[in-house]
N, C-alpha and C. Protein backbone atom coordinates (compact mmCIF):
# COMPACT_ATOMS: atom_id res chain seq x y z
N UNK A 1 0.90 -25.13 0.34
CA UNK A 1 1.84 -24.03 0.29
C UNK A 1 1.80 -23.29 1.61
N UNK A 2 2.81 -23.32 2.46
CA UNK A 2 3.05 -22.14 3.55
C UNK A 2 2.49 -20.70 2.97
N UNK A 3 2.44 -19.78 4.31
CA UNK A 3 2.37 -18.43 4.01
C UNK A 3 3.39 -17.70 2.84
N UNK A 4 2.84 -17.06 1.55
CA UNK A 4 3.79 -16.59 0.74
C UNK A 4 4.45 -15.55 1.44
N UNK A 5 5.67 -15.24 1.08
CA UNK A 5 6.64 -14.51 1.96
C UNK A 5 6.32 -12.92 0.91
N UNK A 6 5.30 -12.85 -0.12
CA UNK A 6 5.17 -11.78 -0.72
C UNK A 6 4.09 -11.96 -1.58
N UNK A 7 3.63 -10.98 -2.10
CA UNK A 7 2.33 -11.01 -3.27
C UNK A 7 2.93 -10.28 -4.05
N UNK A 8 3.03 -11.13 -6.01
CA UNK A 8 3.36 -10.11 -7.03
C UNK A 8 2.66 -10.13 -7.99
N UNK A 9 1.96 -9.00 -8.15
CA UNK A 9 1.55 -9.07 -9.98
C UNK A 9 2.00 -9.41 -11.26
N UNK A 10 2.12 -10.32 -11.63
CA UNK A 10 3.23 -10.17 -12.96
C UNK A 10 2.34 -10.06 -14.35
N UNK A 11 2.24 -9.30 -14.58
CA UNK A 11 1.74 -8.71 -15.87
C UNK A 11 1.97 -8.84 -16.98
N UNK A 12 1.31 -9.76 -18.19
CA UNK A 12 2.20 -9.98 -19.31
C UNK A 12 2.04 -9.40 -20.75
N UNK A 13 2.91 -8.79 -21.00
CA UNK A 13 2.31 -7.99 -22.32
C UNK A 13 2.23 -9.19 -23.42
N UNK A 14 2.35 -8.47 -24.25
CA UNK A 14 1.92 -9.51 -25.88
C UNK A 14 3.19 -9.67 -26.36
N UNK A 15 3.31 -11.12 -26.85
CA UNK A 15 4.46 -11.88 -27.19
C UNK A 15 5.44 -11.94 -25.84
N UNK A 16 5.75 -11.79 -24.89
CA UNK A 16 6.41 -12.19 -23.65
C UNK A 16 6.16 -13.34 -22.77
N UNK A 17 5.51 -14.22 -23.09
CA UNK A 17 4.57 -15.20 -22.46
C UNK A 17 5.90 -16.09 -21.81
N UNK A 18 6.40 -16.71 -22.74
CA UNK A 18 8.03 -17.32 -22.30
C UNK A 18 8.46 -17.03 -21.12
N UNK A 19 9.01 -15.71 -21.27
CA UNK A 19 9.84 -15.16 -20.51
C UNK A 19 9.14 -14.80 -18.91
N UNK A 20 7.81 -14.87 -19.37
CA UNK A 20 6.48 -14.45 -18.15
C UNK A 20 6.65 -15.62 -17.17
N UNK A 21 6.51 -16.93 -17.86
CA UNK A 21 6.69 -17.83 -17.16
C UNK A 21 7.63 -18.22 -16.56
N UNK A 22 8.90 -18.16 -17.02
CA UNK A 22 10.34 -18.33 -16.49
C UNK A 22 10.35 -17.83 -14.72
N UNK A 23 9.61 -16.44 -15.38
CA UNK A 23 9.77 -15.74 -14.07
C UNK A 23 8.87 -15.91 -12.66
N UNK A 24 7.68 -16.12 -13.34
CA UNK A 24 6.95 -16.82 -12.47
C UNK A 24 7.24 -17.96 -11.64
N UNK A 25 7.92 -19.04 -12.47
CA UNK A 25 8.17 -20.60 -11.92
C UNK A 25 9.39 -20.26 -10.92
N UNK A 26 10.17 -18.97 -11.30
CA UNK A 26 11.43 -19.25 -10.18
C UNK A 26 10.35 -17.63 -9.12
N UNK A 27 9.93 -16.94 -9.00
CA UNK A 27 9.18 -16.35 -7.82
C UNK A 27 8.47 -16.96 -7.41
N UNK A 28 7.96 -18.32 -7.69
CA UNK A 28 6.80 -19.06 -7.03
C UNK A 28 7.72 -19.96 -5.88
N UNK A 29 9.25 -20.60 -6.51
CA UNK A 29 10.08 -21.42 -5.95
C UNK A 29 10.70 -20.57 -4.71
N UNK A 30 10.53 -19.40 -5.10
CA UNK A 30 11.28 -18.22 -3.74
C UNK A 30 10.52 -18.46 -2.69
N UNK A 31 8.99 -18.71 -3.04
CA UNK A 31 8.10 -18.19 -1.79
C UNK A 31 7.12 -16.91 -1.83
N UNK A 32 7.60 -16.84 -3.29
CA UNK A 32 6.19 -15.59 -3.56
C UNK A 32 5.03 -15.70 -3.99
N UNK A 33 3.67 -15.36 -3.62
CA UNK A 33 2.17 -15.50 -4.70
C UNK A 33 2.37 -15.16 -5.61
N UNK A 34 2.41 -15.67 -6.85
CA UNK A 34 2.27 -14.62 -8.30
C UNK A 34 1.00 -14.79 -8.34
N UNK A 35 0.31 -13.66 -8.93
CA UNK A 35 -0.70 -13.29 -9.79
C UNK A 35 -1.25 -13.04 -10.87
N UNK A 36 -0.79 -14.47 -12.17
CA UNK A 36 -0.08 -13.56 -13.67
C UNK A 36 -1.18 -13.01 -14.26
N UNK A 37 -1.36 -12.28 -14.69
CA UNK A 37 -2.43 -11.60 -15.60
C UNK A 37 -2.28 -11.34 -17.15
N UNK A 38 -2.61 -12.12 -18.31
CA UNK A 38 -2.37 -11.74 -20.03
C UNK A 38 -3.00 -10.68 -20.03
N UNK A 39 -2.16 -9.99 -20.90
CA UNK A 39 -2.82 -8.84 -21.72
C UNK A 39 -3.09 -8.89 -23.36
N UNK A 40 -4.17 -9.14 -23.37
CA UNK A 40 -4.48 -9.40 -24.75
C UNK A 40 -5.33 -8.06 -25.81
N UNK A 41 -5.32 -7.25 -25.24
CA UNK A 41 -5.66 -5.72 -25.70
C UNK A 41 -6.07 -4.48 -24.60
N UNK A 42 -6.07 -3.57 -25.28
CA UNK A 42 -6.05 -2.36 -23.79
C UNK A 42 -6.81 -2.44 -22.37
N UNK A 43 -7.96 -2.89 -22.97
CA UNK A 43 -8.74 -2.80 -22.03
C UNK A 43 -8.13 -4.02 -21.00
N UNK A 44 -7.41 -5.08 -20.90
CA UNK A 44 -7.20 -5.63 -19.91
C UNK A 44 -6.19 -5.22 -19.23
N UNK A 45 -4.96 -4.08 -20.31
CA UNK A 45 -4.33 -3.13 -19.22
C UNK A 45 -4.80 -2.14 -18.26
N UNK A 46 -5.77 -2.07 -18.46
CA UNK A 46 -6.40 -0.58 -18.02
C UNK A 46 -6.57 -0.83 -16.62
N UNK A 47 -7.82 -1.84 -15.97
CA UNK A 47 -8.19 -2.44 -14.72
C UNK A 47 -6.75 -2.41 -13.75
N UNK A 48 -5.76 -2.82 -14.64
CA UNK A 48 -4.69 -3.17 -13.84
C UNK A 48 -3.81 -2.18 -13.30
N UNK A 49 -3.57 -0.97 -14.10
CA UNK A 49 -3.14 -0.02 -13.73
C UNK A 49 -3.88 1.06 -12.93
N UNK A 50 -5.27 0.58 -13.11
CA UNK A 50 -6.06 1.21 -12.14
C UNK A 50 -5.89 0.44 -10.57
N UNK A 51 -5.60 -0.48 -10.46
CA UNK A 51 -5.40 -1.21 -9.35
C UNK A 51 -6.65 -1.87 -8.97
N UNK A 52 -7.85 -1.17 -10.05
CA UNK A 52 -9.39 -2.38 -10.01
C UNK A 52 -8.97 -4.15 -9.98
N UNK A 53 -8.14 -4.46 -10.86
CA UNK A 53 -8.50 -5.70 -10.64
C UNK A 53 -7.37 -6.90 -9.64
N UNK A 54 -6.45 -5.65 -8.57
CA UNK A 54 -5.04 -5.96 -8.02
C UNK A 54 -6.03 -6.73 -6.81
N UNK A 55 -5.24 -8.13 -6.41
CA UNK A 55 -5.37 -7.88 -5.01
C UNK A 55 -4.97 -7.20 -4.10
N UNK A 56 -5.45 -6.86 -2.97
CA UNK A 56 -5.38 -5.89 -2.14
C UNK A 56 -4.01 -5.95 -1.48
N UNK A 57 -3.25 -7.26 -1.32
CA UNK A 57 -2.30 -7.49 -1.22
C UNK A 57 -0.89 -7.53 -1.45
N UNK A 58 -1.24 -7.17 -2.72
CA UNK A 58 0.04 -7.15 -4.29
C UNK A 58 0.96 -6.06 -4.11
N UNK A 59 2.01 -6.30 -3.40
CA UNK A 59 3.42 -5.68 -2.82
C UNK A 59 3.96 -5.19 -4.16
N UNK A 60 4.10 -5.85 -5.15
CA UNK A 60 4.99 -5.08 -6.33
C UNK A 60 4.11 -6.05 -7.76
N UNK A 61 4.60 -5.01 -8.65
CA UNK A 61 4.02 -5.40 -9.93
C UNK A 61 4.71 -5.53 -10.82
N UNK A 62 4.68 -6.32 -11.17
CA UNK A 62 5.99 -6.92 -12.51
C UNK A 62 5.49 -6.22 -14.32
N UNK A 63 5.48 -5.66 -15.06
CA UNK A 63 5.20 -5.35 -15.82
C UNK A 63 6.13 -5.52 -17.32
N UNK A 64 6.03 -7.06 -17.70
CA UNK A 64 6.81 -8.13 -18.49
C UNK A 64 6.39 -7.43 -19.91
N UNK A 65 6.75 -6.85 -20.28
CA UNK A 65 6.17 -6.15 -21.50
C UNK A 65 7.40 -5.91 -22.78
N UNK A 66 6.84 -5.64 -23.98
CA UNK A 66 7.57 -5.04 -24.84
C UNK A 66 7.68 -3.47 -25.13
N UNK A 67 8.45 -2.74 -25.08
CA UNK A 67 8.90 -1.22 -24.58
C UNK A 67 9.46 -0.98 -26.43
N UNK A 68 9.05 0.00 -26.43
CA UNK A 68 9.77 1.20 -27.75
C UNK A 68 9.13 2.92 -27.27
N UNK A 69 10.62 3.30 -27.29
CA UNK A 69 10.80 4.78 -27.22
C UNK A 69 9.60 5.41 -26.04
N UNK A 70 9.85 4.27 -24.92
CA UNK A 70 9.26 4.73 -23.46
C UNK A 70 7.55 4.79 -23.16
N UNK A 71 7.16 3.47 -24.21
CA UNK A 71 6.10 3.24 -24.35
C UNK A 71 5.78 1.69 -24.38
N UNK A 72 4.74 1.04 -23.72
CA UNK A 72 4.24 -0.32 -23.23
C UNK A 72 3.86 -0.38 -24.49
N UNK A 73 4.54 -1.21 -25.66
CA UNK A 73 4.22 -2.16 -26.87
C UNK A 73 2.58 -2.67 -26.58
N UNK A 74 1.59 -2.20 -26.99
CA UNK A 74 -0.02 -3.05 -26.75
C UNK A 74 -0.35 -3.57 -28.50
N UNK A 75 -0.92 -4.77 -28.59
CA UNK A 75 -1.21 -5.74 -29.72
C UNK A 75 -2.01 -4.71 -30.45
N UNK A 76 -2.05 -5.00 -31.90
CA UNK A 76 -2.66 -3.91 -32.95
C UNK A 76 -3.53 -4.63 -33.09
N UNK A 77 -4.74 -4.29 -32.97
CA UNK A 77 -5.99 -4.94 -33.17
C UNK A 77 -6.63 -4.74 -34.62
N UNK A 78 -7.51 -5.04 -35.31
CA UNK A 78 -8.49 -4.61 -35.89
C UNK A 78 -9.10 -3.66 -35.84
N UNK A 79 -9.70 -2.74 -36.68
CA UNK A 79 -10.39 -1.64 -36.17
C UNK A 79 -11.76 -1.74 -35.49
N UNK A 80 -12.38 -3.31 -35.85
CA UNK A 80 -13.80 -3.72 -35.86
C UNK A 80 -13.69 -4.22 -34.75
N UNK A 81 -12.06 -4.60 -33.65
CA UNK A 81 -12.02 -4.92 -32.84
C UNK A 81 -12.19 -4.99 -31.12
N UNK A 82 -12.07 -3.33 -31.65
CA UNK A 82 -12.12 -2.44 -30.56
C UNK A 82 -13.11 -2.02 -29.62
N UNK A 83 -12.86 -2.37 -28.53
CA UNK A 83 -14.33 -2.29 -28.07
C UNK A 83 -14.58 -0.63 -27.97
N UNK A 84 -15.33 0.18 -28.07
CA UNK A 84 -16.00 1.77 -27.57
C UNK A 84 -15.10 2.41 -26.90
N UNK A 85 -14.46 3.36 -27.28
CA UNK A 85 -13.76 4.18 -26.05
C UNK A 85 -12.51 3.40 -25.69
N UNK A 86 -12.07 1.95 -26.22
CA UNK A 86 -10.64 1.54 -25.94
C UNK A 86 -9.68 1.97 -26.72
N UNK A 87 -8.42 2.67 -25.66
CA UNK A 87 -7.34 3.56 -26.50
C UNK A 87 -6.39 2.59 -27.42
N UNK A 88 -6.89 3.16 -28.51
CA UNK A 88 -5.49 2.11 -29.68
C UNK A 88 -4.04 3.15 -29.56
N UNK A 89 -3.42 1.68 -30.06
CA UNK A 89 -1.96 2.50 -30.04
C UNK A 89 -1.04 1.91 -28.65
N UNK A 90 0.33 2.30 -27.99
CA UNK A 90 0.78 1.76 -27.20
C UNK A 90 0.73 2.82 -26.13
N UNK A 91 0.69 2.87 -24.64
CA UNK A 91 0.78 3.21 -23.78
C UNK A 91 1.92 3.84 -23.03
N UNK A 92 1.90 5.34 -23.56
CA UNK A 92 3.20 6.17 -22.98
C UNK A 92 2.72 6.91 -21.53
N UNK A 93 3.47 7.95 -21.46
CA UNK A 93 2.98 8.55 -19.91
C UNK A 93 1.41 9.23 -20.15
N UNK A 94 0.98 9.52 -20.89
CA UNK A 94 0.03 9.83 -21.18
C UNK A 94 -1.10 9.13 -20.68
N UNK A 95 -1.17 7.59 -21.14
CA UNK A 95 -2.02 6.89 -21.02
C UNK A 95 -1.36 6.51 -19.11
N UNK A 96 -0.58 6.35 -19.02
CA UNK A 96 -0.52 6.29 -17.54
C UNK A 96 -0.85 7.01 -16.51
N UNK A 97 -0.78 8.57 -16.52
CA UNK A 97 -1.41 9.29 -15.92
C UNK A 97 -3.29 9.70 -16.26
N UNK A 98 -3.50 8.89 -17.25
CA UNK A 98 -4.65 9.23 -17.25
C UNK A 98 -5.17 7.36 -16.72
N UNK A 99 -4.70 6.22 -16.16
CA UNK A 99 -5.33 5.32 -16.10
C UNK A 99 -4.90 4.75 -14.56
N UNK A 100 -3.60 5.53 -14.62
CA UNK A 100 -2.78 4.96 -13.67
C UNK A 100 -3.02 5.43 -11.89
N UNK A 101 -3.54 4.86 -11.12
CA UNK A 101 -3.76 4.68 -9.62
C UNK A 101 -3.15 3.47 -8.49
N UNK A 102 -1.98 3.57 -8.15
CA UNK A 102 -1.06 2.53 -7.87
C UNK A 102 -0.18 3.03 -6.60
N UNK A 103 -1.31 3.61 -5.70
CA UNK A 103 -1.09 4.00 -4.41
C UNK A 103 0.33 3.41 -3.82
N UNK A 104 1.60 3.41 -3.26
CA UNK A 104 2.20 2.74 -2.87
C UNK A 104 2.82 1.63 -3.25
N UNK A 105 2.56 1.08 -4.37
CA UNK A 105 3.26 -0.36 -4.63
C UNK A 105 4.25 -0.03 -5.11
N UNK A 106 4.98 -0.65 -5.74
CA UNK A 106 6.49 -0.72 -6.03
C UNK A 106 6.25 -1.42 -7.52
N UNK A 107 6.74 -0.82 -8.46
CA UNK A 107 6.44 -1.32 -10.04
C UNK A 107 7.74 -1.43 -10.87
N UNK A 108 7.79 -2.38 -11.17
CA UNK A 108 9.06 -2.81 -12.34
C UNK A 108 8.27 -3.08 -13.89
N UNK A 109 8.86 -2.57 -14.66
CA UNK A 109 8.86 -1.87 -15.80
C UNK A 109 9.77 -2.96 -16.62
N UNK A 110 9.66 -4.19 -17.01
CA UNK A 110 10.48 -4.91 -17.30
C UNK A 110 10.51 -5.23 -18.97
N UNK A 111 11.30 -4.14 -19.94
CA UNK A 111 11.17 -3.95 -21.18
C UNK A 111 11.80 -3.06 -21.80
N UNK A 112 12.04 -3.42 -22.74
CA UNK A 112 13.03 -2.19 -23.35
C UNK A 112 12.44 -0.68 -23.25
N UNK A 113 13.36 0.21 -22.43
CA UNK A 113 13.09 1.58 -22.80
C UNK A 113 11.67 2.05 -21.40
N UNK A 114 11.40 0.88 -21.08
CA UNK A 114 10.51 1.23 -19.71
C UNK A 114 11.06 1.90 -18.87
N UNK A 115 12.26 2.10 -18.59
CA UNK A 115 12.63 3.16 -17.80
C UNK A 115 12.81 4.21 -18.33
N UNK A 116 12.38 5.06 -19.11
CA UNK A 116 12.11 6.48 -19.70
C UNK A 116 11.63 6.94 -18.46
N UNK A 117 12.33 8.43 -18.09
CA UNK A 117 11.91 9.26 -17.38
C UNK A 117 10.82 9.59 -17.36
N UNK A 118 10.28 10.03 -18.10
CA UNK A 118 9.43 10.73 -18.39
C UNK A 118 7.75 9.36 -17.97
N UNK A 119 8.22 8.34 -18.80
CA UNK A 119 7.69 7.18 -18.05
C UNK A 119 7.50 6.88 -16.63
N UNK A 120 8.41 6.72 -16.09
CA UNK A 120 8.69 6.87 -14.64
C UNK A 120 8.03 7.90 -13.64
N UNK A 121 8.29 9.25 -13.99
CA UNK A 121 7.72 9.87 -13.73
C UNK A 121 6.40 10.20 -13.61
N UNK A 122 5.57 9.84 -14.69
CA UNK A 122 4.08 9.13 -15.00
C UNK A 122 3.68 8.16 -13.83
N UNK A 123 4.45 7.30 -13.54
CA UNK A 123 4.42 6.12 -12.50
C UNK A 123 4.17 6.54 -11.17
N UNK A 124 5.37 7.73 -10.78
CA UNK A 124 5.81 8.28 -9.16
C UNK A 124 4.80 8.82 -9.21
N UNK A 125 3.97 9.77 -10.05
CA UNK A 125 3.27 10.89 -10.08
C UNK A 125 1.55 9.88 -9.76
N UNK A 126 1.49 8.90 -10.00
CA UNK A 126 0.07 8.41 -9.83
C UNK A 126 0.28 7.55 -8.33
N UNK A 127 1.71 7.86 -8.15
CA UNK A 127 1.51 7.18 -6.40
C UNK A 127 2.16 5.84 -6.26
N UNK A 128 3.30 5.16 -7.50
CA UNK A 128 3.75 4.47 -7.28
C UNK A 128 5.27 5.02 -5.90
N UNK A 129 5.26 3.64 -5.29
CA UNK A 129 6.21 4.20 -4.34
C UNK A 129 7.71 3.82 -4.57
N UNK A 130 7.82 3.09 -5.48
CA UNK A 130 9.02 3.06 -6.33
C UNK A 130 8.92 2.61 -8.08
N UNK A 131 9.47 3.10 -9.30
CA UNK A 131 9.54 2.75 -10.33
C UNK A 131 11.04 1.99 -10.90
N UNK A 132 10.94 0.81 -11.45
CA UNK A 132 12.19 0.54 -11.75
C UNK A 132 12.33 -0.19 -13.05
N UNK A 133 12.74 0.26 -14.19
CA UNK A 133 12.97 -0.12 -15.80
C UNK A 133 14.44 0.39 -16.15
N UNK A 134 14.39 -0.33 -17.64
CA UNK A 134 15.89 -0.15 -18.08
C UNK A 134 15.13 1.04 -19.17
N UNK A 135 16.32 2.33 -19.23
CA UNK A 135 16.14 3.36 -19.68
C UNK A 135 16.62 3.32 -21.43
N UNK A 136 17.18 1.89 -21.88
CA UNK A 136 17.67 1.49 -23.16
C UNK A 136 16.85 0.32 -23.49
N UNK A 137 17.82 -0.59 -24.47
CA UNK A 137 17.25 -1.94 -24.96
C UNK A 137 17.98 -2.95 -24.50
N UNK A 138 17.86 -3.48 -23.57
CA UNK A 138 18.54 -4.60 -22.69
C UNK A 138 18.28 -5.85 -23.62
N UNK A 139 18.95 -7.10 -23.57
CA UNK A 139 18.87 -8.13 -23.84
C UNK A 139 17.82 -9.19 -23.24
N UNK A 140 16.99 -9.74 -23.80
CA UNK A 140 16.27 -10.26 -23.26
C UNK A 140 16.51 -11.79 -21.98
N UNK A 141 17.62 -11.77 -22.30
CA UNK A 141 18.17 -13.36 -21.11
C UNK A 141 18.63 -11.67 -20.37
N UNK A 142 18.91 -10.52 -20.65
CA UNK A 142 19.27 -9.85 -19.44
C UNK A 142 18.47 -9.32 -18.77
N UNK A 143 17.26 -9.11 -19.22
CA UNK A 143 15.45 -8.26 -18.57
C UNK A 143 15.53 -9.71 -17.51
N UNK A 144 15.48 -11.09 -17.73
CA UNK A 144 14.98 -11.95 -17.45
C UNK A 144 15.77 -12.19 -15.58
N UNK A 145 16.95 -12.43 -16.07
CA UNK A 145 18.04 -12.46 -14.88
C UNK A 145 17.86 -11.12 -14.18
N UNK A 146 17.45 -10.15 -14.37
CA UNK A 146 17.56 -8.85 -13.46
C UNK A 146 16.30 -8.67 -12.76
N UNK A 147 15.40 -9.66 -13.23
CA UNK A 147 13.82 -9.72 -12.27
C UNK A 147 14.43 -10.62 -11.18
N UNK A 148 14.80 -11.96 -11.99
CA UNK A 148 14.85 -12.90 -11.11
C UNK A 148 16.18 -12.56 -9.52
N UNK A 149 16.70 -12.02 -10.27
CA UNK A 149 18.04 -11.87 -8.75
C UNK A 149 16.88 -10.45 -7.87
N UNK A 150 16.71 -9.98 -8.45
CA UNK A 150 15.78 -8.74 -7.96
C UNK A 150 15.63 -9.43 -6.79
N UNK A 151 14.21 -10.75 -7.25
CA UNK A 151 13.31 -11.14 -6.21
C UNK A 151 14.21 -12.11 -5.03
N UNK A 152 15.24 -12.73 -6.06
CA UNK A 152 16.05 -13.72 -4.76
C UNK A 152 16.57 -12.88 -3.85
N UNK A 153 17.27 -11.65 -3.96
CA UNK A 153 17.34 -11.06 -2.80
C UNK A 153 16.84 -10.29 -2.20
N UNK A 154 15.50 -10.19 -2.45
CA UNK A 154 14.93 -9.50 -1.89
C UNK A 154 13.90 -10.96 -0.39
N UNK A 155 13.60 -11.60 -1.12
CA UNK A 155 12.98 -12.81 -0.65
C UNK A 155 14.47 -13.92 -0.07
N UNK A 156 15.05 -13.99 -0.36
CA UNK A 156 15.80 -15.28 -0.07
C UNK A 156 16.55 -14.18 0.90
N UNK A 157 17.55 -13.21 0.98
CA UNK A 157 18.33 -12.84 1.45
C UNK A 157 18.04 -11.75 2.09
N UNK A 158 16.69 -11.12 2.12
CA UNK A 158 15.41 -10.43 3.13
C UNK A 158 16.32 -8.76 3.24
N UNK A 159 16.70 -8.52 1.35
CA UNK A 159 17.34 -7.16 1.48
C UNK A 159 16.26 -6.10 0.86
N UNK A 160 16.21 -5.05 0.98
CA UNK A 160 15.30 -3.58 0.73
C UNK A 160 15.38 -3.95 -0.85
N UNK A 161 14.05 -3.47 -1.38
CA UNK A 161 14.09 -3.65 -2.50
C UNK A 161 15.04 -2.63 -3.65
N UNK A 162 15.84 -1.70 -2.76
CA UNK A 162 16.70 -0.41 -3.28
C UNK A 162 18.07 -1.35 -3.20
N UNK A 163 18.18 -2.13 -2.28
CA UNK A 163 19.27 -2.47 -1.77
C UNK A 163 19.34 -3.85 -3.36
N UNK A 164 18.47 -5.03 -3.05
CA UNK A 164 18.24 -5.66 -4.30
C UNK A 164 18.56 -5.77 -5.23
N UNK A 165 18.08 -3.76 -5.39
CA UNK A 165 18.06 -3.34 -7.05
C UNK A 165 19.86 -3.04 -7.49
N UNK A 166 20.01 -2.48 -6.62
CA UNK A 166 21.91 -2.37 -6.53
C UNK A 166 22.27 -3.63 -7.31
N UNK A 167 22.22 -4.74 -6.33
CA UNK A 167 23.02 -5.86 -6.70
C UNK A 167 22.49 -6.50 -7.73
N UNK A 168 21.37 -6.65 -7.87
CA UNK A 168 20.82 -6.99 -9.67
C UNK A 168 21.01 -6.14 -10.17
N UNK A 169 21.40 -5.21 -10.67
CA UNK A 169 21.94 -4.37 -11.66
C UNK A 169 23.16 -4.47 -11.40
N UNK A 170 24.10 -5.07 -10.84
CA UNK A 170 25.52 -4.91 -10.78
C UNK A 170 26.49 -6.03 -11.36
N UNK A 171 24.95 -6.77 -12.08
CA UNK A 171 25.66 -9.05 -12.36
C UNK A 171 26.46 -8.65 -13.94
N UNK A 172 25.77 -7.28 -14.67
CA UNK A 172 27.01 -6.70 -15.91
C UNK A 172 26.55 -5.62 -16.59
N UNK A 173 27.38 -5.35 -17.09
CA UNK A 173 27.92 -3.81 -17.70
C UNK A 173 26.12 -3.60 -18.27
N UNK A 174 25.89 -4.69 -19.04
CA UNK A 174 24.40 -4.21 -19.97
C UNK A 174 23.14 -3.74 -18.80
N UNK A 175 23.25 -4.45 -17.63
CA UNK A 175 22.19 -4.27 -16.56
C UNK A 175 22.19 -2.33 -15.96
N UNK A 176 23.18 -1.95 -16.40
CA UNK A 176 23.32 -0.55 -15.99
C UNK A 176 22.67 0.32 -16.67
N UNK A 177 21.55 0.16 -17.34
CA UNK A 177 20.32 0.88 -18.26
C UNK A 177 19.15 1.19 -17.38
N UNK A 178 19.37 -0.21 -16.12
CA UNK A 178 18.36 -0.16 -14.98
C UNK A 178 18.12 1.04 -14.11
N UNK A 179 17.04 1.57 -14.06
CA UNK A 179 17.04 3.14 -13.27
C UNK A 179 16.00 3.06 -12.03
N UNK A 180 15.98 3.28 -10.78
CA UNK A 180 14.96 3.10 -9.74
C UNK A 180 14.68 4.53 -9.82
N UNK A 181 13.52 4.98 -9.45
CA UNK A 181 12.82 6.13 -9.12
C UNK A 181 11.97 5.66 -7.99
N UNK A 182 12.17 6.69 -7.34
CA UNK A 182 11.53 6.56 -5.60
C UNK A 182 10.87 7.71 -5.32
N UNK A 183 9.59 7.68 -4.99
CA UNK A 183 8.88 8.55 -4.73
C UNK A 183 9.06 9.24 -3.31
N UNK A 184 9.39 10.15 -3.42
CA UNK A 184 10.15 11.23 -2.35
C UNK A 184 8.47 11.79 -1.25
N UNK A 185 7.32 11.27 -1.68
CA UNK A 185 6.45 11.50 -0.86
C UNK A 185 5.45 10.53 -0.20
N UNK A 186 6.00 9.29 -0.50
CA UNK A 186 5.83 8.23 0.50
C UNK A 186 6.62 7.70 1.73
């Protein structure tokens, strides 16, 4: 493999595995490193949003997840399951500002309702340098196509990832749920 033309995290929540891969196999064909990471209960979200277990490298973070009412869907465990001190339940701004350290990268929110403000804001506020989710319930062949054109033009056609986000959100009417937040102090 030549030099990757980018490093991405792609992050996979529970039950998204499919769609994880889709996305992977066509960012790998662009010229990007993926980095996929399962999430199989909190604690393996946690490291990640801390940026403990990121490479140092990892330009943007894909966050392939299932979203309700502006919260990261996390697997219901057992109660006997849990390891000490791991937060049950799903991951709203709450749990983001209390886990979340993501100096500069650029984070997509790829799930229903991940673009909640208030979400977002959680994101900008721990130092992401851009946030970008759909603020409704998008279709899932439409979450899928709005990563993938994301990265082709951002990689294939070497446009700003603001600029990108324009034109993947512009392929139809349903993609207009998509919201960028840009941190005004980076």
């Amino acid at each position: 493999m030549s030099k990757p033309v980018m490093s991405v995290a792609l992050v996979c929540g529970p039950d998204c595995d499919l769609e994880t891969q889709a996305m992977r196999a066509a960012l790998e064909y662009f010229g990007a490193r993926v980095i996929t990471y399962w999430i199989g209960r909190p604690n393996d979200f946690i490291p990640l949003l801390s940026g403990e277990d990121l490479y140092n490298d990892t330009e943007v973070i894909v966050f392939n997840f299932h979203g309700c009412e502006g919260k990261f869907v996390m697997p219901e465990l057992d109660i006997d399951v849990y390891e000490e001190g791991e937060p049950q339940g799903d991951f709203g701004s709450e749990e983001i500002l209390r886990y979340t350290k993501l100096d500069g990268k650029a984070v997509i929110g790829n799930g229903c309702t991940l673009g909640d403000p208030k979400l977002a804001r959680a994101f900008i506020d721990c130092g992401c340098r851009v946030y970008i989710g759909p603020d409704d319930y998008p279709d899932g062949n439409d979450e899928l196509m709005f990563v993938i054109r994301l990265f082709y033009e951002m990689i294939q056609n070497h446009r700003s990832l603001e600029e990108a986000f324009r034109i993947a959100r512009s392929m139809n009417d349903e993609l207009s749920m998509y919201k960028i937040y840009v941190n005004s102090r980076t």
